[in-house]
C-alpha atoms as a PDB file:
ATOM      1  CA  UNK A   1     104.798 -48.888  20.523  1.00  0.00           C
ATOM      2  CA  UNK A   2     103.336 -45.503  21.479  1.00  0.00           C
ATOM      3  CA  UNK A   3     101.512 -44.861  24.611  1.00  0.00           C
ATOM      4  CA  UNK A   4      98.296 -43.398  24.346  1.00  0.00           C
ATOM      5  CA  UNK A   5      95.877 -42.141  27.389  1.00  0.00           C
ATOM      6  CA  UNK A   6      92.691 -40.781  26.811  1.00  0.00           C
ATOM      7  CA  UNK A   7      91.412 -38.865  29.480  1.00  0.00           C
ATOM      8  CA  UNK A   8      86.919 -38.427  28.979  1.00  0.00           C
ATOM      9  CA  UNK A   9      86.616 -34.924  31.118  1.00  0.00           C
ATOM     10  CA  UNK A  10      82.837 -35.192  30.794  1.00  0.00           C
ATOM     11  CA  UNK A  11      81.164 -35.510  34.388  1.00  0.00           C
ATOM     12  CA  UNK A  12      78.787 -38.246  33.224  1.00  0.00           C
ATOM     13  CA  UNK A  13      80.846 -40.409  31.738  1.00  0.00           C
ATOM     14  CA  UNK A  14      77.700 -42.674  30.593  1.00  0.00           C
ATOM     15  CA  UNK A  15      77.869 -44.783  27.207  1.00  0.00           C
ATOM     16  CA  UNK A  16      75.164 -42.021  25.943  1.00  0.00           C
ATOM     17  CA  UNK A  17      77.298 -39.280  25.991  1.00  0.00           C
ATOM     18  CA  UNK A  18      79.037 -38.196  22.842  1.00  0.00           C
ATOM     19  CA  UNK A  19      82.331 -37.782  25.030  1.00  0.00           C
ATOM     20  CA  UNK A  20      82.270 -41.559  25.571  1.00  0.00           C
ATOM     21  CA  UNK A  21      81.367 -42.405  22.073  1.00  0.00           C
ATOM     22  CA  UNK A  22      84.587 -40.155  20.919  1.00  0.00           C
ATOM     23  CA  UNK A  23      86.712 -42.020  23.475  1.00  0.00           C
ATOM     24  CA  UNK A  24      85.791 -44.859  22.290  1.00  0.00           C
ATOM     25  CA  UNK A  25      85.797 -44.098  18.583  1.00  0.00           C
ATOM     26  CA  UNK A  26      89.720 -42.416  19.067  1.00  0.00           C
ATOM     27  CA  UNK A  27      90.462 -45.961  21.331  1.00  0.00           C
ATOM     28  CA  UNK A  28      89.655 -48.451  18.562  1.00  0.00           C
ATOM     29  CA  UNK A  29      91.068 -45.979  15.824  1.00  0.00           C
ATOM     30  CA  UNK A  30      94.373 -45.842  17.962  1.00  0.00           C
ATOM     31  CA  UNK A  31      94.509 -49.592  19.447  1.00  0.00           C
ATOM     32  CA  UNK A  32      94.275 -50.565  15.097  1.00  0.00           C
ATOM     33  CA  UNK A  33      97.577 -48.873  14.561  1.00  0.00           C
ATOM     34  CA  UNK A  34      98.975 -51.037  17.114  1.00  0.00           C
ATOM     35  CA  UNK A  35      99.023 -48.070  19.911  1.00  0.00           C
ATOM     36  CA  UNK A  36      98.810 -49.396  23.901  1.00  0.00           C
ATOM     37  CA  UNK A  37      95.825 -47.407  24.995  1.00  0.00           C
ATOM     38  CA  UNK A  38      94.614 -46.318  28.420  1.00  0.00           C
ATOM     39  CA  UNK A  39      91.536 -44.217  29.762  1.00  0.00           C
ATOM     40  CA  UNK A  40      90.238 -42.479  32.573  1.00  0.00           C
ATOM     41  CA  UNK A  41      86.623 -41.565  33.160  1.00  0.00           C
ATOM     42  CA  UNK A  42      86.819 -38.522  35.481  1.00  0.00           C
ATOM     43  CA  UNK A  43      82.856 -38.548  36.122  1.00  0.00           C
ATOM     44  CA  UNK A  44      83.395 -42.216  37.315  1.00  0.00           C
ATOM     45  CA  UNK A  45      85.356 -40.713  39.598  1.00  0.00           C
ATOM     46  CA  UNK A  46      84.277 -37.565  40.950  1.00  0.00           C
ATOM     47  CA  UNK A  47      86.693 -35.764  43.183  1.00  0.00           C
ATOM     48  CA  UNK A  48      86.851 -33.066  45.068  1.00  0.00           C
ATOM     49  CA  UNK A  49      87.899 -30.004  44.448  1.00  0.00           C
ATOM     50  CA  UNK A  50      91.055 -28.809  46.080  1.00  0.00           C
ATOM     51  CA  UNK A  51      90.165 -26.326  48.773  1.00  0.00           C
ATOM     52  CA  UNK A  52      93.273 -25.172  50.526  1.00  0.00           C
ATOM     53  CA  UNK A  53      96.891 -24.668  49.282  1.00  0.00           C
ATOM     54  CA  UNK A  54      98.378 -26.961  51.686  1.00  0.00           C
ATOM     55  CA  UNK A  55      96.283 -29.999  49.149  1.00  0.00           C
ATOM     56  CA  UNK A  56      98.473 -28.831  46.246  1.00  0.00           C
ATOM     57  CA  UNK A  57     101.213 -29.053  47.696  1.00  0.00           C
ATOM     58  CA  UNK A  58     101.625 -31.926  49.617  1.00  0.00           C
ATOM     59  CA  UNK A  59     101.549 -35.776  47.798  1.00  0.00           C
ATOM     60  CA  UNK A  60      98.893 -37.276  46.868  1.00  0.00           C
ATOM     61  CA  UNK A  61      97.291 -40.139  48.950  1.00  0.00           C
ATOM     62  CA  UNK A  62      94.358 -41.232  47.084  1.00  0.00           C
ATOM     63  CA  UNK A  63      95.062 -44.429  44.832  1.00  0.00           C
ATOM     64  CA  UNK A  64      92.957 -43.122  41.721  1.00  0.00           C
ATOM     65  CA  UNK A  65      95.168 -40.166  41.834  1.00  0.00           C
ATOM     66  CA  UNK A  66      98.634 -42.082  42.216  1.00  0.00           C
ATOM     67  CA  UNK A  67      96.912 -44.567  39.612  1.00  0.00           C
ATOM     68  CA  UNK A  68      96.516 -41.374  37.168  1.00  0.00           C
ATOM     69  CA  UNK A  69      99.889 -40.265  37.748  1.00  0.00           C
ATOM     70  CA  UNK A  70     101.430 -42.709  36.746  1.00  0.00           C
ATOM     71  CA  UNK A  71      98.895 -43.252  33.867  1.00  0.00           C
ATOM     72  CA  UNK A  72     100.401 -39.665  32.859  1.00  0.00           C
ATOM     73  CA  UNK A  73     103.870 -40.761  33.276  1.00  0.00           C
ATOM     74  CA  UNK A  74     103.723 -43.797  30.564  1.00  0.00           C
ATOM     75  CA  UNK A  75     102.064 -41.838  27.692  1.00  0.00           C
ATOM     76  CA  UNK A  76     103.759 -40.772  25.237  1.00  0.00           C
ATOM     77  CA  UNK A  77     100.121 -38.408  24.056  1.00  0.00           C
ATOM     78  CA  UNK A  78      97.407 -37.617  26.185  1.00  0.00           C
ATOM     79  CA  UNK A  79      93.909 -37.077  24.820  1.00  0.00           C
ATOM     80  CA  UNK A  80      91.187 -34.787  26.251  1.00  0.00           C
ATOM     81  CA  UNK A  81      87.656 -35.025  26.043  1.00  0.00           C
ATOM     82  CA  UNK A  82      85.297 -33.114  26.986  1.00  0.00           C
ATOM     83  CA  UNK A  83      81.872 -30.654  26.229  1.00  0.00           C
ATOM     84  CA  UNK A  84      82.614 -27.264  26.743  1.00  0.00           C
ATOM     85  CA  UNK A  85      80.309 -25.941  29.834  1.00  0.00           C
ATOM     86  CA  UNK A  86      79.828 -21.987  30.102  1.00  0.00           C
ATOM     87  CA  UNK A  87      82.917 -21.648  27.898  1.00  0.00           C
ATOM     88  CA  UNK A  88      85.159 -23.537  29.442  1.00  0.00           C
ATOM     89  CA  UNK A  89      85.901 -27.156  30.447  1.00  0.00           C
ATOM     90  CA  UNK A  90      83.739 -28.854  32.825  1.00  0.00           C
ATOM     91  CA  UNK A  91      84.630 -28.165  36.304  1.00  0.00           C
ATOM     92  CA  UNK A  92      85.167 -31.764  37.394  1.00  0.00           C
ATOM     93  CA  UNK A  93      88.077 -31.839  34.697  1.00  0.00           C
ATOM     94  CA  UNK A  94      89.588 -28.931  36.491  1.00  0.00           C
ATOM     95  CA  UNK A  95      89.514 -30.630  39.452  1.00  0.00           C
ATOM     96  CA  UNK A  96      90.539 -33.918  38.171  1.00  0.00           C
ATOM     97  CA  UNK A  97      93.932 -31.915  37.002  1.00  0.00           C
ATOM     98  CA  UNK A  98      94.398 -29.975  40.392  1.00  0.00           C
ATOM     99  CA  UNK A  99      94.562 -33.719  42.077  1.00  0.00           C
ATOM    100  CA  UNK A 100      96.740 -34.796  39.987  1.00  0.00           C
ATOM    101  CA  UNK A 101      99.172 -32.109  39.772  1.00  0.00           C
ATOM    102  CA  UNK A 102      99.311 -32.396  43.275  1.00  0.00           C
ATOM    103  CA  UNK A 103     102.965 -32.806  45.300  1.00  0.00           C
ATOM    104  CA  UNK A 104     104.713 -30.985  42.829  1.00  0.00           C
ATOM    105  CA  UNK A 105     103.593 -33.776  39.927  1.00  0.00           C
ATOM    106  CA  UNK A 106     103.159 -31.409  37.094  1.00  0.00           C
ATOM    107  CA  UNK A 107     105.387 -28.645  38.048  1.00  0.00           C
ATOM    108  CA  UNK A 108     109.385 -28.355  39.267  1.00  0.00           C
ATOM    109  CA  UNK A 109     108.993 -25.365  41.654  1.00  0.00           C
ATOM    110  CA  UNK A 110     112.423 -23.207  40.802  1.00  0.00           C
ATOM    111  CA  UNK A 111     113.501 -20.662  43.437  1.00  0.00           C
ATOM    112  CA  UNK A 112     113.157 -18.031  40.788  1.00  0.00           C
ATOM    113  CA  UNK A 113     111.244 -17.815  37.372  1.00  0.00           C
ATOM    114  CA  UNK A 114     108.829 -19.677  35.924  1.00  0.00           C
ATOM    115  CA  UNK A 115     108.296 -23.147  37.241  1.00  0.00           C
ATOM    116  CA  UNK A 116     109.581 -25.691  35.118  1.00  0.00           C
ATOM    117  CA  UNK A 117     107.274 -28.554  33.938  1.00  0.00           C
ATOM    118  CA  UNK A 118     107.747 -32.033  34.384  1.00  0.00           C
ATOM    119  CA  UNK A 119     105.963 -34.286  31.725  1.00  0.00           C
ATOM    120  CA  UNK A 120     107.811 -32.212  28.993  1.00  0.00           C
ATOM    121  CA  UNK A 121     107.866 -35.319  25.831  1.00  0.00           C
ATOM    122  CA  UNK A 122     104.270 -35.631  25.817  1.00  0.00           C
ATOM    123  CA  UNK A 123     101.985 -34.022  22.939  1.00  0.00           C
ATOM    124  CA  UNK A 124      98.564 -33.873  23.329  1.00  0.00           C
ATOM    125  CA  UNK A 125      94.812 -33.612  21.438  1.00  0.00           C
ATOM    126  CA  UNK A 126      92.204 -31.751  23.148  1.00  0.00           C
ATOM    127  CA  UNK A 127      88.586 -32.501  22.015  1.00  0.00           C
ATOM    128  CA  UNK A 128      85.680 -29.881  22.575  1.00  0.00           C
ATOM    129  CA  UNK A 129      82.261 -30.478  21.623  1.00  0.00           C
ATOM    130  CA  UNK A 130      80.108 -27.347  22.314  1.00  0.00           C
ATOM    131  CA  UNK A 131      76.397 -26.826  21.336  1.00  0.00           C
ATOM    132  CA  UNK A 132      77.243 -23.665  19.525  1.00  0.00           C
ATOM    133  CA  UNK A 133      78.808 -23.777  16.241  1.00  0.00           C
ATOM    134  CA  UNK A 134      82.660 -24.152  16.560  1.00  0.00           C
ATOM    135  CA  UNK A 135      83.337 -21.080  14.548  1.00  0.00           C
ATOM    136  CA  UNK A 136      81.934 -18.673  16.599  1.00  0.00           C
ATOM    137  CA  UNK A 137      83.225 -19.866  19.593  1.00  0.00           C
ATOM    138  CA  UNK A 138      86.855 -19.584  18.257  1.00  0.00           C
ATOM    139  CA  UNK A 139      85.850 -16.519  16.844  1.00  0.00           C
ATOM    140  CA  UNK A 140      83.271 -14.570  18.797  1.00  0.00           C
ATOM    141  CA  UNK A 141      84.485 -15.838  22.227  1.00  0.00           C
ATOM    142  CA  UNK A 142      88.051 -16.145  20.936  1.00  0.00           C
ATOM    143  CA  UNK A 143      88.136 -20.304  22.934  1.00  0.00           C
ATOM    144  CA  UNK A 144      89.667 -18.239  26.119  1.00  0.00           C
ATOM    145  CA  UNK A 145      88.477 -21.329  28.076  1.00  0.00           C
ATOM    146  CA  UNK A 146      90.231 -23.963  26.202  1.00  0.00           C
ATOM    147  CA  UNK A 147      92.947 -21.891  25.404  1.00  0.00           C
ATOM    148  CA  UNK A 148      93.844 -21.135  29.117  1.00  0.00           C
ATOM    149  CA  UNK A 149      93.121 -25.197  29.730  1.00  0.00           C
ATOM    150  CA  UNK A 150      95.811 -25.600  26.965  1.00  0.00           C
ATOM    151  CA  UNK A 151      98.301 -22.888  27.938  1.00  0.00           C
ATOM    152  CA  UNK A 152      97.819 -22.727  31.553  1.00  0.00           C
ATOM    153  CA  UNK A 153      97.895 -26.586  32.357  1.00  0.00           C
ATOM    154  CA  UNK A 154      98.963 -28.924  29.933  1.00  0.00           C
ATOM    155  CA  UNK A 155     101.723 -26.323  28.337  1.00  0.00           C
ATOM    156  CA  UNK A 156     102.802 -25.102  31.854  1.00  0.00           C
ATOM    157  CA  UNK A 157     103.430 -28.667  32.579  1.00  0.00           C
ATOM    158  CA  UNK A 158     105.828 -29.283  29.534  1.00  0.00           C
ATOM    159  CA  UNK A 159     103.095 -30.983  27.576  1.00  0.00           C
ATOM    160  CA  UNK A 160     103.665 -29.677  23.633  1.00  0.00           C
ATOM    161  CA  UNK A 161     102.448 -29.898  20.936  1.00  0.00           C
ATOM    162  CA  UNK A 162      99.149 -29.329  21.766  1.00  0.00           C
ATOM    163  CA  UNK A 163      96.457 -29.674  18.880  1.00  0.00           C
ATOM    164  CA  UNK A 164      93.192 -28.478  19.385  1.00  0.00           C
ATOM    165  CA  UNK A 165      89.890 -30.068  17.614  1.00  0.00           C
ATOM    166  CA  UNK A 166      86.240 -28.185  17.974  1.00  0.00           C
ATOM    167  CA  UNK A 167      82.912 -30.176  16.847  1.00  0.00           C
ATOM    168  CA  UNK A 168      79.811 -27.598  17.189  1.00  0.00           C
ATOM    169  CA  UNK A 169      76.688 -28.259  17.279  1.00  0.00           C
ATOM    170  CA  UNK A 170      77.012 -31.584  19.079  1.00  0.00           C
ATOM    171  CA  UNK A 171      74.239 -31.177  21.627  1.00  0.00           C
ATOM    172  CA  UNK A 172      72.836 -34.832  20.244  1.00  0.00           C
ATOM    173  CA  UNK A 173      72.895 -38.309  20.370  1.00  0.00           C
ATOM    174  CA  UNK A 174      75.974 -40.036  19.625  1.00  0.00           C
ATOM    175  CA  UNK A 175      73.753 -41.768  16.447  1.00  0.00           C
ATOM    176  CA  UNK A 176      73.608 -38.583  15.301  1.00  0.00           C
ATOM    177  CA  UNK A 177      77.038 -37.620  15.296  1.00  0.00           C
ATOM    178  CA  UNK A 178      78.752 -40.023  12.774  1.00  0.00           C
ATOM    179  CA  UNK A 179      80.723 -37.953  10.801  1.00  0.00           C
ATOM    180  CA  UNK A 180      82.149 -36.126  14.164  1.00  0.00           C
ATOM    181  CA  UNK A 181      82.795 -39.926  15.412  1.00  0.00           C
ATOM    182  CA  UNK A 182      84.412 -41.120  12.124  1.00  0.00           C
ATOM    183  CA  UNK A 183      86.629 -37.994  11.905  1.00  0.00           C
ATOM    184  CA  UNK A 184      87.927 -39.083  15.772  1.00  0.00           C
ATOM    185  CA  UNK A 185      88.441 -42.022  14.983  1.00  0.00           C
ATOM    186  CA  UNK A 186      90.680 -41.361  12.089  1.00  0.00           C
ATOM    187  CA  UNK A 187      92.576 -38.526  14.667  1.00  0.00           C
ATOM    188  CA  UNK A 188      93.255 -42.037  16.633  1.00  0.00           C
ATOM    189  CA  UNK A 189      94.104 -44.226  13.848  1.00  0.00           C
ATOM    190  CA  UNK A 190      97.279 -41.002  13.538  1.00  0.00           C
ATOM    191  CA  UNK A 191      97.545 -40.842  17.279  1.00  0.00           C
ATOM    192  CA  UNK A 192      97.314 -37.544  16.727  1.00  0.00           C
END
């Protein structure tokens, strides 16, 4: 049975949003092919930023981030959600991942080299939706912000492969996104 946990970076992680109707949509699609699904809502839980170096690196003692840990620990993929704010994920996702990397989580620190990371195993799906059309965001902006997101988080951390899917011009309702919803939901039915 594969492990799947879907992480909704939007900061308002209301029913209305089109993050949580993709969540949900990639949940049902994934739960049908018999896959044990969990999800985190990081705008129902808003933390802090991390505002000295001495947070990183010392263990976490908030239960929502020891919960997430471990939440990290039994998937076997890891989703991400989210609506791409001035070019890059929302800030409270950044955060979200700072907490949670916390006390060396993410990362073996090495003496020398490149740290090595520690939830290597894991492939992932990151989900953008962007007001902008898709296209010109990969190709105009060249997706620096979700590539560094990619590469400088989840792949530092051992996470791989990493697929990347871009929905433009979702500034909407959910009702008005079906065919956006349907495709997610078929991503989930592959836990892919």
């Amino acid at each position: 049975m594969k492990h799947v946990l879907i992480i909704n970076g939007n900061p308002d992680p209301s029913p209305e949003r089109l993050s949580s109707a993709l969540a949900k949509a990639y949940r049902e699609g994934a739960e049908s092919r018999g896959c044990l699904v969990r999800q985190i809502n990081v705008g129902a839980w808003m933390v802090p930023p991390l505002t000295h170096a001495s947070e990183f690196l010392a263990d976490p003692t908030d239960k929502h981030v020891i919960e997430a840990q471990g939440a990290f620990l039994a998937a076997d993929h890891i989703v991400f959600i989210f609506p791409l704010w001035l070019g890059a994920p929302p800030s409270a996702l950044k955060a979200f991942m700072e907490r949670v990397a916390c006390g060396s989580f993410l990362l073996e620190t090495r003496p020398r080299g490149f740290p090595k990371g520690r939830l290597k195993g894991r492939s992932a799906r990151v989900i953008v939706t962007m007001g902008m059309p898709a296209l010109a965001y990969r190709l105009f902006y060249r997706a620096h912000g979700v590539k560094a997101f990619n590469r400088s988080i989840l792949g530092i951390a051992g996470i791989g492969p990493i697929a990347t899917t871009y929905f433009g011009g979702t500034d909407i309702a959910p009702s008005r996104c079906t065919t956006t919803i349907d495709t997610v939901h078929k991503l989930g039915e592959k836990a892919a």
